[in-house]
Protein backbone atom coordinates (compact mmCIF):
# COMPACT_ATOMS: atom_id res chain seq x y z
CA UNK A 1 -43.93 105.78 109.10
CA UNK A 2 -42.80 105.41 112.86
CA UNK A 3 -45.26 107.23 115.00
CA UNK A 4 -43.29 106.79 117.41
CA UNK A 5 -40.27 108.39 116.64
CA UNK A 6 -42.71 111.42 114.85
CA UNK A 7 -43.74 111.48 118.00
CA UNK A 8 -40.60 112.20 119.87
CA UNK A 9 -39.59 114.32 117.34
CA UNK A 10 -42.73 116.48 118.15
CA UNK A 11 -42.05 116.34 122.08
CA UNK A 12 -38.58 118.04 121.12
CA UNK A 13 -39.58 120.65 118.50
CA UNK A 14 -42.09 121.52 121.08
CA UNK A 15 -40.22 121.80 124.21
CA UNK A 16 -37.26 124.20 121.45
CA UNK A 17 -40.15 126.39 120.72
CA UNK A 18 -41.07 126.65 124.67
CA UNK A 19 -37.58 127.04 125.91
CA UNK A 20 -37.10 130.22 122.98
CA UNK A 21 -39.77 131.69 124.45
CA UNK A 22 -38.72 131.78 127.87
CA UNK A 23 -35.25 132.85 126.92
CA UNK A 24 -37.30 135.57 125.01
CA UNK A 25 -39.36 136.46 128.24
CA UNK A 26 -36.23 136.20 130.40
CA UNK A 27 -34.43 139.13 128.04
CA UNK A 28 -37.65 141.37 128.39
CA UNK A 29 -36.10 143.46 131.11
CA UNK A 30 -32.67 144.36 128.56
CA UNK A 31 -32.26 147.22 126.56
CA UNK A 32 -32.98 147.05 122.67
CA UNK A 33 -35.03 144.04 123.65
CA UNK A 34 -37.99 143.45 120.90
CA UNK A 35 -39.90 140.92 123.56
CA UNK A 36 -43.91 141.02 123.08
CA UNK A 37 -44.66 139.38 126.18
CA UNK A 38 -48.85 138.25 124.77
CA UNK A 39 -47.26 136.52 121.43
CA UNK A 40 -44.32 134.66 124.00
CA UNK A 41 -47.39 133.62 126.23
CA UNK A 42 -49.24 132.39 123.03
CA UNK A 43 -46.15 130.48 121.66
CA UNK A 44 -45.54 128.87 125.39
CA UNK A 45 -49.00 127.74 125.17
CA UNK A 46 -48.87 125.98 122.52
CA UNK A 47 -45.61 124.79 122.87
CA UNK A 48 -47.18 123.25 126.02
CA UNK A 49 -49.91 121.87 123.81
CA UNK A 50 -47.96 120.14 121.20
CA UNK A 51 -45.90 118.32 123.92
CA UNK A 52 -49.01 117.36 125.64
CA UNK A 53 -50.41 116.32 122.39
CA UNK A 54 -47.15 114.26 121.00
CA UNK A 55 -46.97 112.54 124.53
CA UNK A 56 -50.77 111.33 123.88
CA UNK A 57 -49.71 110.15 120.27
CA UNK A 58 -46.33 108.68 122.41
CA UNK A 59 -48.58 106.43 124.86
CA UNK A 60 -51.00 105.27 121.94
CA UNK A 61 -48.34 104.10 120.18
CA UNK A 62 -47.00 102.32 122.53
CA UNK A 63 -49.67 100.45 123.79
CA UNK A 64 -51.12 99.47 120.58
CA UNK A 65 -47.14 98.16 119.90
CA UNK A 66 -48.20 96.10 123.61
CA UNK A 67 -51.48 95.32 122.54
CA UNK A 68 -49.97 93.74 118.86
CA UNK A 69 -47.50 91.57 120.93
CA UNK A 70 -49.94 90.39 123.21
CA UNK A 71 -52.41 89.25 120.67
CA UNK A 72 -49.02 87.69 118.55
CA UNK A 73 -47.62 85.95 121.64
């Protein structure tokens, strides 16, 4: 298992589920438009959270990768 690229994966299912939201928010204004502006808040939220999360798990991984190759060298 690559945390790494779990990781990045994570960053980018996160910033999708952001971005869908704000396309959602953006088409509040339209006709026929089905937009519930508190659940598109929540989702950006999180969405926000994930990222933040992922980017954590991103910067761990990579110095612990630094730390390994310091100790090895």
């Amino acid at each position: 298992m690559n945390p790494i690229a779990t990781a990045q994966y994570g960053m980018f299912a996160a910033a999708s589920r952001f971005d869908s939201a704000v396309q959602r928010v953006a088409r509040m204004g339209e006709t026929n438009s089905d937009t519930d502006l508190t659940q598109d808040v929540v989702d950006m939220t999180e969405a926000k959270q994930a990222f933040g999360a992922n980017a954590c798990v991103l910067r761990t991984a990579d110095k612990m990768a630094g730390d390994l190759l310091d100790m090895l060298s």
